[in-house]
PDB file of N, CA and C in Angstrom:
ATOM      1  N   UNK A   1       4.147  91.394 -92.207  1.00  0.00           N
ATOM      2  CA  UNK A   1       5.344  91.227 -93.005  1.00  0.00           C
ATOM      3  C   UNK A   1       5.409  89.810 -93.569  1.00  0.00           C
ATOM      4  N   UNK A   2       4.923  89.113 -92.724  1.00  0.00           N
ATOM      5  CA  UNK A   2       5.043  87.622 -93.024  1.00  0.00           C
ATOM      6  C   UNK A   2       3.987  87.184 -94.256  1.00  0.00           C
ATOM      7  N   UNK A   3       3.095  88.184 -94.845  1.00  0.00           N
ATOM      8  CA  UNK A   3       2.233  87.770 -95.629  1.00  0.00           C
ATOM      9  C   UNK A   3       2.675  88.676 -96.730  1.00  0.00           C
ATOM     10  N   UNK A   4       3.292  89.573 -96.863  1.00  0.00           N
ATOM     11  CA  UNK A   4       4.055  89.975 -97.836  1.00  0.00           C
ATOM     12  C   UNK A   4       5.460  89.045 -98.538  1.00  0.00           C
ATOM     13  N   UNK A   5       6.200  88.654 -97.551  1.00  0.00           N
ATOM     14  CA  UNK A   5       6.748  87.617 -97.716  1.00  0.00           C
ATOM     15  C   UNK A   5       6.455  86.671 -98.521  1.00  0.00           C
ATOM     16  N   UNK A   6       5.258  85.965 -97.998  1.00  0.00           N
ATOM     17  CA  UNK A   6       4.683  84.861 -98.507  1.00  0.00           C
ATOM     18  C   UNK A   6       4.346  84.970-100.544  1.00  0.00           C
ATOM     19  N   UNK A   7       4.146  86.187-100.408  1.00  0.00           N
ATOM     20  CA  UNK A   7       3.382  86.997-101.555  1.00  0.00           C
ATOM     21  C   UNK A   7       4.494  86.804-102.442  1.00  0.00           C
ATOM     22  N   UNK A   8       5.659  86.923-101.771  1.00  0.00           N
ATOM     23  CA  UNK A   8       6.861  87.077-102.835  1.00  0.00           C
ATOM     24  C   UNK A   8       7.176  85.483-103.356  1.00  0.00           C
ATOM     25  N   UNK A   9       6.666  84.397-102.506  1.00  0.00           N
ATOM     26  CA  UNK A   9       6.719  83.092-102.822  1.00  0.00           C
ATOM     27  C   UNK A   9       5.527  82.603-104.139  1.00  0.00           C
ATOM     28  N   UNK A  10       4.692  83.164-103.788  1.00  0.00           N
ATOM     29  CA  UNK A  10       3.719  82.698-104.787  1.00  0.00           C
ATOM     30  C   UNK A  10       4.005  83.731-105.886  1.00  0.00           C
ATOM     31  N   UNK A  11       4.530  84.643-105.889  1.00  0.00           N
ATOM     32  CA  UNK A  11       4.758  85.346-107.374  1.00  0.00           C
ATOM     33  C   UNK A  11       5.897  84.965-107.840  1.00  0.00           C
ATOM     34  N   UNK A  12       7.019  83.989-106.941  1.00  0.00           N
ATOM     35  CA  UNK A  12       7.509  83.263-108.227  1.00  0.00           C
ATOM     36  C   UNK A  12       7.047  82.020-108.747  1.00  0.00           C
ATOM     37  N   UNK A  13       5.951  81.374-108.351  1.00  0.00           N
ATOM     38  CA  UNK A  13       5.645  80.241-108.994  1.00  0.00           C
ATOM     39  C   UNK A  13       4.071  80.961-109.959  1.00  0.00           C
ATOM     40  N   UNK A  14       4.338  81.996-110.286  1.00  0.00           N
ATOM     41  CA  UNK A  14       2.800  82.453-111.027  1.00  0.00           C
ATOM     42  C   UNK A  14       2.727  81.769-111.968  1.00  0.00           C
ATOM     43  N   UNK A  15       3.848  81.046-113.079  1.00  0.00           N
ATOM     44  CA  UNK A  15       3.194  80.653-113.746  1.00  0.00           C
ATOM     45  C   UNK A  15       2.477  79.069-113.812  1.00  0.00           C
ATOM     46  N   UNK A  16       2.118  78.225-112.602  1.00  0.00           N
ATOM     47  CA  UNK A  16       1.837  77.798-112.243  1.00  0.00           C
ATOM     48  C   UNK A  16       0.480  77.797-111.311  1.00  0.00           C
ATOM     49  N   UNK A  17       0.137  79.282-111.348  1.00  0.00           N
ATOM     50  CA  UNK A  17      -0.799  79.197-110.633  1.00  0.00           C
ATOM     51  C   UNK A  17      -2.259  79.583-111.415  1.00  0.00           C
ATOM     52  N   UNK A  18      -3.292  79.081-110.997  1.00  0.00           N
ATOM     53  CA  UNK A  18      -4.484  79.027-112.098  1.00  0.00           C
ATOM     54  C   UNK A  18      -4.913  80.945-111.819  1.00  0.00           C
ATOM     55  N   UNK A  19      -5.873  80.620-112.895  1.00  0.00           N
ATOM     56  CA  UNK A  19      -6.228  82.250-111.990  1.00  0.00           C
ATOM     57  C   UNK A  19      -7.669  82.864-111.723  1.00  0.00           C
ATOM     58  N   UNK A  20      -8.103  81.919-110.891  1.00  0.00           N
ATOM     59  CA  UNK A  20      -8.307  82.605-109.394  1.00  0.00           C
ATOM     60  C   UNK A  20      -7.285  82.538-108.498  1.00  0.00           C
ATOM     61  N   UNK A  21      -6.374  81.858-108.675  1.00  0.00           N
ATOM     62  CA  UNK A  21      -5.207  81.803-107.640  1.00  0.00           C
ATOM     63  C   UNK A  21      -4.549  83.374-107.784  1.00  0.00           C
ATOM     64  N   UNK A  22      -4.311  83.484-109.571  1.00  0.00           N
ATOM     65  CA  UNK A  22      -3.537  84.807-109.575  1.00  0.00           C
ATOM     66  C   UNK A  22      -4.711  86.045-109.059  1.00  0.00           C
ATOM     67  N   UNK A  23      -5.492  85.872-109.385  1.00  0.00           N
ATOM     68  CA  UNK A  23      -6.656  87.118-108.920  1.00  0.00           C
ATOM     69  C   UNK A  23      -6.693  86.840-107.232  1.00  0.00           C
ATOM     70  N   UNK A  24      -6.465  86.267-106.629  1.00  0.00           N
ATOM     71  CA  UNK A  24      -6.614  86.100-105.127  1.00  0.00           C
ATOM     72  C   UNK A  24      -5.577  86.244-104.933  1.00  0.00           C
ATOM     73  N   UNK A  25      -4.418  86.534-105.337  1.00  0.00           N
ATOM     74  CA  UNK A  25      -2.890  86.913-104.938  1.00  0.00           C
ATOM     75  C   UNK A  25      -2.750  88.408-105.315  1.00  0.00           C
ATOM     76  N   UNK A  26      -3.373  89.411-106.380  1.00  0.00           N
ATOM     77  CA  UNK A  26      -3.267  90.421-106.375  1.00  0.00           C
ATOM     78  C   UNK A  26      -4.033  90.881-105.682  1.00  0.00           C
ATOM     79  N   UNK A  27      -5.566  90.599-104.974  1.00  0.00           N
ATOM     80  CA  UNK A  27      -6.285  91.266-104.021  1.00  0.00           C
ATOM     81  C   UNK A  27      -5.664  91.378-102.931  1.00  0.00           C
ATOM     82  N   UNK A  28      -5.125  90.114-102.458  1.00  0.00           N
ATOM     83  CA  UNK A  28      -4.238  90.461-101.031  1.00  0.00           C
ATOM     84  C   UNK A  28      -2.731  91.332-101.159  1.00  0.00           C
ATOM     85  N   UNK A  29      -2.148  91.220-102.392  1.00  0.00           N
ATOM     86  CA  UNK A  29      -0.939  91.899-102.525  1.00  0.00           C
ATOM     87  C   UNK A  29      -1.642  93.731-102.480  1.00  0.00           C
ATOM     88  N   UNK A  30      -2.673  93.995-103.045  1.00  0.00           N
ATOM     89  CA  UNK A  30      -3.524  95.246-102.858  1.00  0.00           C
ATOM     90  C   UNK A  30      -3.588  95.864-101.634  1.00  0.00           C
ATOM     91  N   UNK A  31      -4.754  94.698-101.188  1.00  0.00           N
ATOM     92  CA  UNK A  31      -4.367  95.160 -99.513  1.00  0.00           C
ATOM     93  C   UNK A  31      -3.686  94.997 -98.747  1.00  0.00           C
ATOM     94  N   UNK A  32      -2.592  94.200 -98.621  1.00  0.00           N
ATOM     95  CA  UNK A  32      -1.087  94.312 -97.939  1.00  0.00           C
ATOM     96  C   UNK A  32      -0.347  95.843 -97.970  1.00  0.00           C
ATOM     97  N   UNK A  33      -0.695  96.218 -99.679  1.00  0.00           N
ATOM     98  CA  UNK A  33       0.121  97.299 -99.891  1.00  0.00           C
ATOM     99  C   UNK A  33      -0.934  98.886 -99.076  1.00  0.00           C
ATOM    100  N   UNK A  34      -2.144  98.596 -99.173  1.00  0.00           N
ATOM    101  CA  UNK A  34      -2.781  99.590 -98.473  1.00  0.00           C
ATOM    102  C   UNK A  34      -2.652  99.456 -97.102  1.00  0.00           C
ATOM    103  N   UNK A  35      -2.477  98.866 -96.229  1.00  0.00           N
ATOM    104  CA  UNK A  35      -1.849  98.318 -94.778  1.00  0.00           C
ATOM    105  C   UNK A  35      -0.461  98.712 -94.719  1.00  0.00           C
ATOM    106  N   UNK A  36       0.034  98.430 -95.765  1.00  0.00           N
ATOM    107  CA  UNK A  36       1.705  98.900 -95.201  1.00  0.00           C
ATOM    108  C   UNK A  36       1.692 100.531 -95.116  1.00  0.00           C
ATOM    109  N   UNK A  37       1.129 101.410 -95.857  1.00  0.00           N
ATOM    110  CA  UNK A  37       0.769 102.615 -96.681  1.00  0.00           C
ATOM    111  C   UNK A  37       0.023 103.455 -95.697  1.00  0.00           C
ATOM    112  N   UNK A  38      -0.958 102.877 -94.678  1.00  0.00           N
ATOM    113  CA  UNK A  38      -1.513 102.974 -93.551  1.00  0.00           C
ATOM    114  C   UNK A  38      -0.901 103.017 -92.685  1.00  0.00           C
ATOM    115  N   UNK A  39       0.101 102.160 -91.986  1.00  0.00           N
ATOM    116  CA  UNK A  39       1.227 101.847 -90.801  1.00  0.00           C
ATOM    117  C   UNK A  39       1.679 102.869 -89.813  1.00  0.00           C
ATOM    118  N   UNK A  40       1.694 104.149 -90.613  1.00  0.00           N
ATOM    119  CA  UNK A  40       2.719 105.100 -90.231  1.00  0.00           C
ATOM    120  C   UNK A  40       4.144 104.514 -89.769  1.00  0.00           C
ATOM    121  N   UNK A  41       4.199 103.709 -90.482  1.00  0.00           N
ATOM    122  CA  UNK A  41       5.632 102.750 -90.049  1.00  0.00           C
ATOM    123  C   UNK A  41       6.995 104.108 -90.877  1.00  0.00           C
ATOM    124  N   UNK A  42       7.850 104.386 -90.332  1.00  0.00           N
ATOM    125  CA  UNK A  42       8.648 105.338 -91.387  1.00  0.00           C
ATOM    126  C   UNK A  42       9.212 104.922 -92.397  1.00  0.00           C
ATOM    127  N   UNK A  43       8.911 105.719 -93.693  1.00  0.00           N
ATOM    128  CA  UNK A  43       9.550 104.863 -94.956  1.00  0.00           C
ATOM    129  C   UNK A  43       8.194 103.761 -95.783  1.00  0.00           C
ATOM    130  N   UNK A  44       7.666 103.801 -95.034  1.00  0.00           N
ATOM    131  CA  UNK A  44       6.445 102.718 -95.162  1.00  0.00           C
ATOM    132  C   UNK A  44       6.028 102.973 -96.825  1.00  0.00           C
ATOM    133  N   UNK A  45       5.969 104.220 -97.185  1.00  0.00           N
ATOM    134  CA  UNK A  45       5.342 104.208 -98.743  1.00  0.00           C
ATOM    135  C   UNK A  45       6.546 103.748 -99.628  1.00  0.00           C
ATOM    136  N   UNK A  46       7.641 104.552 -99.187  1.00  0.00           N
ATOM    137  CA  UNK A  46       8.488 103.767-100.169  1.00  0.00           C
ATOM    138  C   UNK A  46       9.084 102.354-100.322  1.00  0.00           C
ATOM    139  N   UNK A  47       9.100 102.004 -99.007  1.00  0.00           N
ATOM    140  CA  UNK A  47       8.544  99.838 -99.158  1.00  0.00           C
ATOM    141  C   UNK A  47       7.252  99.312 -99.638  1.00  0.00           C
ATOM    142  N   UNK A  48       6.324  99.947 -99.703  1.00  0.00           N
ATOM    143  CA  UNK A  48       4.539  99.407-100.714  1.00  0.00           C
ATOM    144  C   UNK A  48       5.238  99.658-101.850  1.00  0.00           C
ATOM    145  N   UNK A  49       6.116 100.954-102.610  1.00  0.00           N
ATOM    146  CA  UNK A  49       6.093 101.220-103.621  1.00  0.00           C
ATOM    147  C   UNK A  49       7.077 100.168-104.202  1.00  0.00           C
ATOM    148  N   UNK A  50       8.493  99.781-103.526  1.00  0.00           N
ATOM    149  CA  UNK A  50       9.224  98.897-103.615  1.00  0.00           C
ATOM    150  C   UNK A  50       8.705  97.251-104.022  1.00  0.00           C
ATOM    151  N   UNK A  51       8.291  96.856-103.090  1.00  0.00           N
ATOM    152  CA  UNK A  51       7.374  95.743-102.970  1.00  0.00           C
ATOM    153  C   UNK A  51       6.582  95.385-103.815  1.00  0.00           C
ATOM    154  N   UNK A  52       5.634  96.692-104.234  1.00  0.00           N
ATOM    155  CA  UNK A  52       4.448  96.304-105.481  1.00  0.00           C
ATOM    156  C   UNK A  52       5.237  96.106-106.910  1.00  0.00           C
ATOM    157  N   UNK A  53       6.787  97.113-107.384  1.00  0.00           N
ATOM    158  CA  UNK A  53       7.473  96.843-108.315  1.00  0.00           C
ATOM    159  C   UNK A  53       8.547  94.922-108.356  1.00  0.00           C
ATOM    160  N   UNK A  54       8.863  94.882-106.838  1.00  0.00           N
ATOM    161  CA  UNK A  54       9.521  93.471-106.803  1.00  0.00           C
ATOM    162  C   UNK A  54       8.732  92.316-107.422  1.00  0.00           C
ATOM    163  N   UNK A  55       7.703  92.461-106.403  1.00  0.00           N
ATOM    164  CA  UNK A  55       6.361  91.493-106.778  1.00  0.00           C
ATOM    165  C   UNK A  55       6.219  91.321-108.657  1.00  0.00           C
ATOM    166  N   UNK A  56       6.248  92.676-109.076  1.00  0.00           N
ATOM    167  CA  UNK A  56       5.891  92.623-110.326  1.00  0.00           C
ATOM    168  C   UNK A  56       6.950  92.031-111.324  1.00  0.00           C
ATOM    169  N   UNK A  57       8.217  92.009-110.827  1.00  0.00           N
ATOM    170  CA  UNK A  57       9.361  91.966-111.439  1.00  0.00           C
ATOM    171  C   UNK A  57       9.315  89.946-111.282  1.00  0.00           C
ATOM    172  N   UNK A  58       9.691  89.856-109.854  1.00  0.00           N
ATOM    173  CA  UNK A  58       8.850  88.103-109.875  1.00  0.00           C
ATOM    174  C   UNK A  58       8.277  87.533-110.669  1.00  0.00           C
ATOM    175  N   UNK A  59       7.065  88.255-110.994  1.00  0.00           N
ATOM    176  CA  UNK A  59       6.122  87.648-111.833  1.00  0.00           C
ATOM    177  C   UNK A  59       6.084  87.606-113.177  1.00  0.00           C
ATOM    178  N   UNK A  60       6.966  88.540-113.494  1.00  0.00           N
ATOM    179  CA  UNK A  60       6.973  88.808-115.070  1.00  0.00           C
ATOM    180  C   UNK A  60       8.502  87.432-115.127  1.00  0.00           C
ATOM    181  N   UNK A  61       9.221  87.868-114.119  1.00  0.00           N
ATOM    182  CA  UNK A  61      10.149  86.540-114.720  1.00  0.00           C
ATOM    183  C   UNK A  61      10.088  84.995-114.229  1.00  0.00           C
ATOM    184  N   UNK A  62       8.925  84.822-113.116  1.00  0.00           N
ATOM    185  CA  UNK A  62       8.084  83.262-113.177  1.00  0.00           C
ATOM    186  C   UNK A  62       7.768  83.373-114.545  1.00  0.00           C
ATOM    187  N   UNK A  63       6.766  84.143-115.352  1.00  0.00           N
ATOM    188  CA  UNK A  63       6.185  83.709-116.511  1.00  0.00           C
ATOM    189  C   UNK A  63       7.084  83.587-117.585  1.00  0.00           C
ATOM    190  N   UNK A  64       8.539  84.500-117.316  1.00  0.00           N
ATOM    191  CA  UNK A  64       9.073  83.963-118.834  1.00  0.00           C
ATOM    192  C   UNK A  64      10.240  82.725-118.376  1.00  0.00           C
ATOM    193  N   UNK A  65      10.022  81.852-117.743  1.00  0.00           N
ATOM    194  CA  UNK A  65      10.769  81.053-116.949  1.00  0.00           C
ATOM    195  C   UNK A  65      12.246  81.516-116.486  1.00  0.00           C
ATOM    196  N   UNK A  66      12.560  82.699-116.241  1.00  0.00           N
ATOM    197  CA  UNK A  66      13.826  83.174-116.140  1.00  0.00           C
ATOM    198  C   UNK A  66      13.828  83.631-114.559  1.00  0.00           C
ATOM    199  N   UNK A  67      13.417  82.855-113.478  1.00  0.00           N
ATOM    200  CA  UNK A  67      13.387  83.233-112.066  1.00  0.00           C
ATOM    201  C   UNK A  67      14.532  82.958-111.763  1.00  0.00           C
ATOM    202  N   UNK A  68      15.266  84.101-110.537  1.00  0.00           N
ATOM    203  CA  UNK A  68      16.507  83.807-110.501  1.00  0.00           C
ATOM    204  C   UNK A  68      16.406  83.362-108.585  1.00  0.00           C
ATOM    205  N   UNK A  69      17.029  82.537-108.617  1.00  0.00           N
ATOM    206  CA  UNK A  69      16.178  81.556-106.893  1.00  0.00           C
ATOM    207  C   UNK A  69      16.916  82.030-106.077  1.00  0.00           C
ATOM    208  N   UNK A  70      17.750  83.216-105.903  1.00  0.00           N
ATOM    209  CA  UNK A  70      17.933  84.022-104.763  1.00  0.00           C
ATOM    210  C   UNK A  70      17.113  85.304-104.797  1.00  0.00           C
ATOM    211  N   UNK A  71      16.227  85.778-105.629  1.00  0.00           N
ATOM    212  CA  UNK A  71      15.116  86.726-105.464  1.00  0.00           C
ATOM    213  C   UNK A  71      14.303  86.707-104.245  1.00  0.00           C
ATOM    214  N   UNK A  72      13.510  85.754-104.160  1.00  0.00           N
ATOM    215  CA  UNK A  72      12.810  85.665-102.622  1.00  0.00           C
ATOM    216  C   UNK A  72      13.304  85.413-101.728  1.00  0.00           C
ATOM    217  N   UNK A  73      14.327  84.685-101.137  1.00  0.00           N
ATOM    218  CA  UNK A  73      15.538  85.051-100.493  1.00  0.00           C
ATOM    219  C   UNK A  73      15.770  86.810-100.028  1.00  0.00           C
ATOM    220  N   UNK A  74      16.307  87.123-101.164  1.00  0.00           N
ATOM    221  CA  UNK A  74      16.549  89.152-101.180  1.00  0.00           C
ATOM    222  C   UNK A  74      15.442  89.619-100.777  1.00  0.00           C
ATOM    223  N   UNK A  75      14.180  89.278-101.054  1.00  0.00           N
ATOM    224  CA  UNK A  75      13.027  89.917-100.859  1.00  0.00           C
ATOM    225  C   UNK A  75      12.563  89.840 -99.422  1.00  0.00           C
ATOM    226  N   UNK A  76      12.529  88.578 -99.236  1.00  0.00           N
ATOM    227  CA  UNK A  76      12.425  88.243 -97.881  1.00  0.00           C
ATOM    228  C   UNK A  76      13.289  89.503 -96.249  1.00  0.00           C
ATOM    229  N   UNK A  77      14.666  89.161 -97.148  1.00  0.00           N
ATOM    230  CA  UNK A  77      15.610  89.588 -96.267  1.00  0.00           C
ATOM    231  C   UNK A  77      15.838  91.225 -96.176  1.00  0.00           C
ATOM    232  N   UNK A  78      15.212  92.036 -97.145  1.00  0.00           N
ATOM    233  CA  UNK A  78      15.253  92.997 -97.475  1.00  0.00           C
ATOM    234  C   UNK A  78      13.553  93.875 -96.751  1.00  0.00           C
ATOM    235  N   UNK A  79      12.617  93.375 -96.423  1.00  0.00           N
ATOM    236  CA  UNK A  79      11.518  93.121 -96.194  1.00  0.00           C
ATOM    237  C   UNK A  79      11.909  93.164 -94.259  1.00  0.00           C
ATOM    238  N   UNK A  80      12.387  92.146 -93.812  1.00  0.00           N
ATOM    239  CA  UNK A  80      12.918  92.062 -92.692  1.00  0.00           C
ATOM    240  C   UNK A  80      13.844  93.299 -92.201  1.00  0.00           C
ATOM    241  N   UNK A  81      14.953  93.347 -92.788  1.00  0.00           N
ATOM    242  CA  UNK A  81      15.817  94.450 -92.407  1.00  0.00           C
ATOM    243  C   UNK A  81      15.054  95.678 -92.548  1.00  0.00           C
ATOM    244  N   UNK A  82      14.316  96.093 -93.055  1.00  0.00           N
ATOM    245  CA  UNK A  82      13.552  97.273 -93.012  1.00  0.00           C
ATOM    246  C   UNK A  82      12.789  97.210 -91.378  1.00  0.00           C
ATOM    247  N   UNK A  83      11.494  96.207 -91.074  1.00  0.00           N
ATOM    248  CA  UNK A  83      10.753  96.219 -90.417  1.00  0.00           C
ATOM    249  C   UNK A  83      11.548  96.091 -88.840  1.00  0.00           C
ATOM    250  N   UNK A  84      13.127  95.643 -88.813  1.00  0.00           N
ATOM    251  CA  UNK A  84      14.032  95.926 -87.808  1.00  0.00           C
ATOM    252  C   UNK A  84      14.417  97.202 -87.405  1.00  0.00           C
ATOM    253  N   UNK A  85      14.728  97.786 -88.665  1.00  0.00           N
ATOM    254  CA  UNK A  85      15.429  99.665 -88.711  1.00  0.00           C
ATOM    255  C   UNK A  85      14.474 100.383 -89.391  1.00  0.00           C
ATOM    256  N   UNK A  86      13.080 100.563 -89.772  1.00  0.00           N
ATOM    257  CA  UNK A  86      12.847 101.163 -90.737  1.00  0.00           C
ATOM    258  C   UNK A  86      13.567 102.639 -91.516  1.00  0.00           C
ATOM    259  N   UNK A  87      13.808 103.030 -90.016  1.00  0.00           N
ATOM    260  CA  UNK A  87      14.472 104.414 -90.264  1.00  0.00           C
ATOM    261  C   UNK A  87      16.011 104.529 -90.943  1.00  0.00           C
ATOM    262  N   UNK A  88      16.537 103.687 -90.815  1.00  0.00           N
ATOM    263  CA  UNK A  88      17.885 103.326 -91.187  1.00  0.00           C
ATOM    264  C   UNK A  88      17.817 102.346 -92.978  1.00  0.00           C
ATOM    265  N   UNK A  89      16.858 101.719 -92.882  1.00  0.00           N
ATOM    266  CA  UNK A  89      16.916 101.214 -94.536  1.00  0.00           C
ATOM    267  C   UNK A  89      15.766 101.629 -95.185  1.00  0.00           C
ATOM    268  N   UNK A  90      15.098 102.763 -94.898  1.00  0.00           N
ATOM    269  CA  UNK A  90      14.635 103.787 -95.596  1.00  0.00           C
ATOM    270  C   UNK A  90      14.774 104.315 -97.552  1.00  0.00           C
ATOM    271  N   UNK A  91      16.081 105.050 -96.873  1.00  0.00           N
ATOM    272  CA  UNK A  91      17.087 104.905 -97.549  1.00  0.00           C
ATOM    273  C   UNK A  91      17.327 104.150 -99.047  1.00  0.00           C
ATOM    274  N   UNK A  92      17.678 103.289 -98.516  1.00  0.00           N
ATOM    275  CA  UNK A  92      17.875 102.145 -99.400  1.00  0.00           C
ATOM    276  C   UNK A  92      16.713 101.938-100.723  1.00  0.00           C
ATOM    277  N   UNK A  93      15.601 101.706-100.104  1.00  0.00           N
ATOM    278  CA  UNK A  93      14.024 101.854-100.922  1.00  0.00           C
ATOM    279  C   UNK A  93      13.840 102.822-101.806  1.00  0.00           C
ATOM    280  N   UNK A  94      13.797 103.979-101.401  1.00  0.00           N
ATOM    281  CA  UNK A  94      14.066 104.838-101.963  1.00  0.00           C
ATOM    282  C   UNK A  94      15.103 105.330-103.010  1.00  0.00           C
ATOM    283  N   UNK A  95      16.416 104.518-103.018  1.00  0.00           N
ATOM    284  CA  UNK A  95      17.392 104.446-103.997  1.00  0.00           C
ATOM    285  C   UNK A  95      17.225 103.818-104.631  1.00  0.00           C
ATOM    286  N   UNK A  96      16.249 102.691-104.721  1.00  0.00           N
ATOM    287  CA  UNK A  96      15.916 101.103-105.551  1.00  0.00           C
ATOM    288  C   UNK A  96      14.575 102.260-106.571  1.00  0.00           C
ATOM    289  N   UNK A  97      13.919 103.166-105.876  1.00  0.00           N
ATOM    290  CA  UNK A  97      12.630 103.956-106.968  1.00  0.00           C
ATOM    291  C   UNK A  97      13.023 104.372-107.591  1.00  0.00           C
ATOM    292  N   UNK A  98      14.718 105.603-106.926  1.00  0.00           N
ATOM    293  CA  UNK A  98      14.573 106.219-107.786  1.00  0.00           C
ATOM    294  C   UNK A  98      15.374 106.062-108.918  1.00  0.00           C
ATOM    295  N   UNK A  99      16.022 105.272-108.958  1.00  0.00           N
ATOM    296  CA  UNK A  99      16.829 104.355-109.790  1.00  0.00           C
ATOM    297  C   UNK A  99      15.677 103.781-110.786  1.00  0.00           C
ATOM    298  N   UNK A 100      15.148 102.961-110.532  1.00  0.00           N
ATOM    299  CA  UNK A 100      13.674 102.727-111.409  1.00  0.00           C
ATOM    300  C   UNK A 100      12.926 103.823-112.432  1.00  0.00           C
ATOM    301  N   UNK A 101      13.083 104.932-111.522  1.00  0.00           N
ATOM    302  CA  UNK A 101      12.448 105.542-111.861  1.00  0.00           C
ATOM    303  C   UNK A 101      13.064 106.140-113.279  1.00  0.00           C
ATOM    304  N   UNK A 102      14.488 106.591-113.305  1.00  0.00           N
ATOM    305  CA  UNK A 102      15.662 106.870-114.123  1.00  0.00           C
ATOM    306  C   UNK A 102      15.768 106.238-115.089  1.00  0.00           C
ATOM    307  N   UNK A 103      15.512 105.156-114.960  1.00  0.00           N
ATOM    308  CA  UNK A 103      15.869 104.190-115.583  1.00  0.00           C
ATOM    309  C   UNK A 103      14.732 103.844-116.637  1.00  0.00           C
ATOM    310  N   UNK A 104      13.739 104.220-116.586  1.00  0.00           N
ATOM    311  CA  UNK A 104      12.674 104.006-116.929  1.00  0.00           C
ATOM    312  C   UNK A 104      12.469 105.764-117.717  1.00  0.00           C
ATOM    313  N   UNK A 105      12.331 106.728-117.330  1.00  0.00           N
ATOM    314  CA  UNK A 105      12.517 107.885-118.392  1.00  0.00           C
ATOM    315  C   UNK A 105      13.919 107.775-118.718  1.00  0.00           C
ATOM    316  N   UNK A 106      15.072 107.031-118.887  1.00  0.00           N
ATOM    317  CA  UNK A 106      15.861 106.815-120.139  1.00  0.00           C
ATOM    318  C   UNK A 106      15.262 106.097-121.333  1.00  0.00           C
ATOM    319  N   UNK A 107      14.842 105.143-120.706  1.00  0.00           N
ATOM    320  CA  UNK A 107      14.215 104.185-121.767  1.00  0.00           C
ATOM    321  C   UNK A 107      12.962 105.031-122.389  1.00  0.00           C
ATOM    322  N   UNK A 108      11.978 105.362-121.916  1.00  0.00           N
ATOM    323  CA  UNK A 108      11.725 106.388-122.862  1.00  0.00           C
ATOM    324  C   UNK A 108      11.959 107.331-123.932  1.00  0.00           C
ATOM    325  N   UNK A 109      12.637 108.215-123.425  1.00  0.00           N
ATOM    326  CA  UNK A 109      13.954 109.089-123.993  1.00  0.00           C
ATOM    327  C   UNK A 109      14.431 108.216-125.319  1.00  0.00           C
ATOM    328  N   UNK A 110      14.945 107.011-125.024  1.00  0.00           N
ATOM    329  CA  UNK A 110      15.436 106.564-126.200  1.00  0.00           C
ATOM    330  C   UNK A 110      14.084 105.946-127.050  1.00  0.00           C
ATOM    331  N   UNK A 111      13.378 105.676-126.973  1.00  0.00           N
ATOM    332  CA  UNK A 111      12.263 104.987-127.423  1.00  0.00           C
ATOM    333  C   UNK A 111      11.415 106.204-128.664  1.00  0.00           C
ATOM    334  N   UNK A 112      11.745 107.300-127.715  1.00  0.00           N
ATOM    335  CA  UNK A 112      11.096 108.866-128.282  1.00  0.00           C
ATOM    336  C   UNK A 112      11.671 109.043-129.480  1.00  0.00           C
ATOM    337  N   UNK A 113      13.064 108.911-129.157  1.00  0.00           N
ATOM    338  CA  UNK A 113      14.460 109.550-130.210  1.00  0.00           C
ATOM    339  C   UNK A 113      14.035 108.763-131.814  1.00  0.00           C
TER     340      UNK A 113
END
């Protein structure tokens, strides 16, 4: 957990980081996410799936300088409270996809129209 964590620190300073730095931060964010995915931890896919979208969300707003500095904070803490209850903030992960997910064939939808 603690290296997922970490992961969420260096994807907000990406745009700062050279890249082999960024290519050595998505190999381990890869296999973090195949380890969590592995776990049989409960809920476990829908925190890789969570996680790999946060991460991405980080990084896209390190690069357009618009990081908002309670993100890794949330990430952190959100990351934790899972690996305490998994079974109990389950849940939660799963409302963050499928919300994403919605949200994302609207925007389509309108894009189509």
């Amino acid at each position: 957990m603690n290296a997922l964590i970490k992961s969420g620190q260096t994807a907000s300073n990406w745009s700062v980081l050279t890249d082999s730095e960024r290519t050595a931060a998505k190999r381990q964010v890869t296999r973090l996410d195949c380890e969590m995915r592995m776990s049989g931890l409960p809920g476990a896919d829908a925190v890789a799936t969570w996680t790999s979208h946060k991460l991405s969300q980080i990084r896209r707003d390190a690069m357009n300088g618009g990081i908002n500095e309670d993100i890794v904070p949330y990430f952190s803490n959100q990351l934790r409270a899972w690996l305490k209850r998994p079974r109990h903030h389950t849940a939660l992960f799963r409302d963050y996809i499928e919300l994403w997910e919605r949200t994302e064939t609207d925007t389509d939808l309108t894009i189509q129209d």
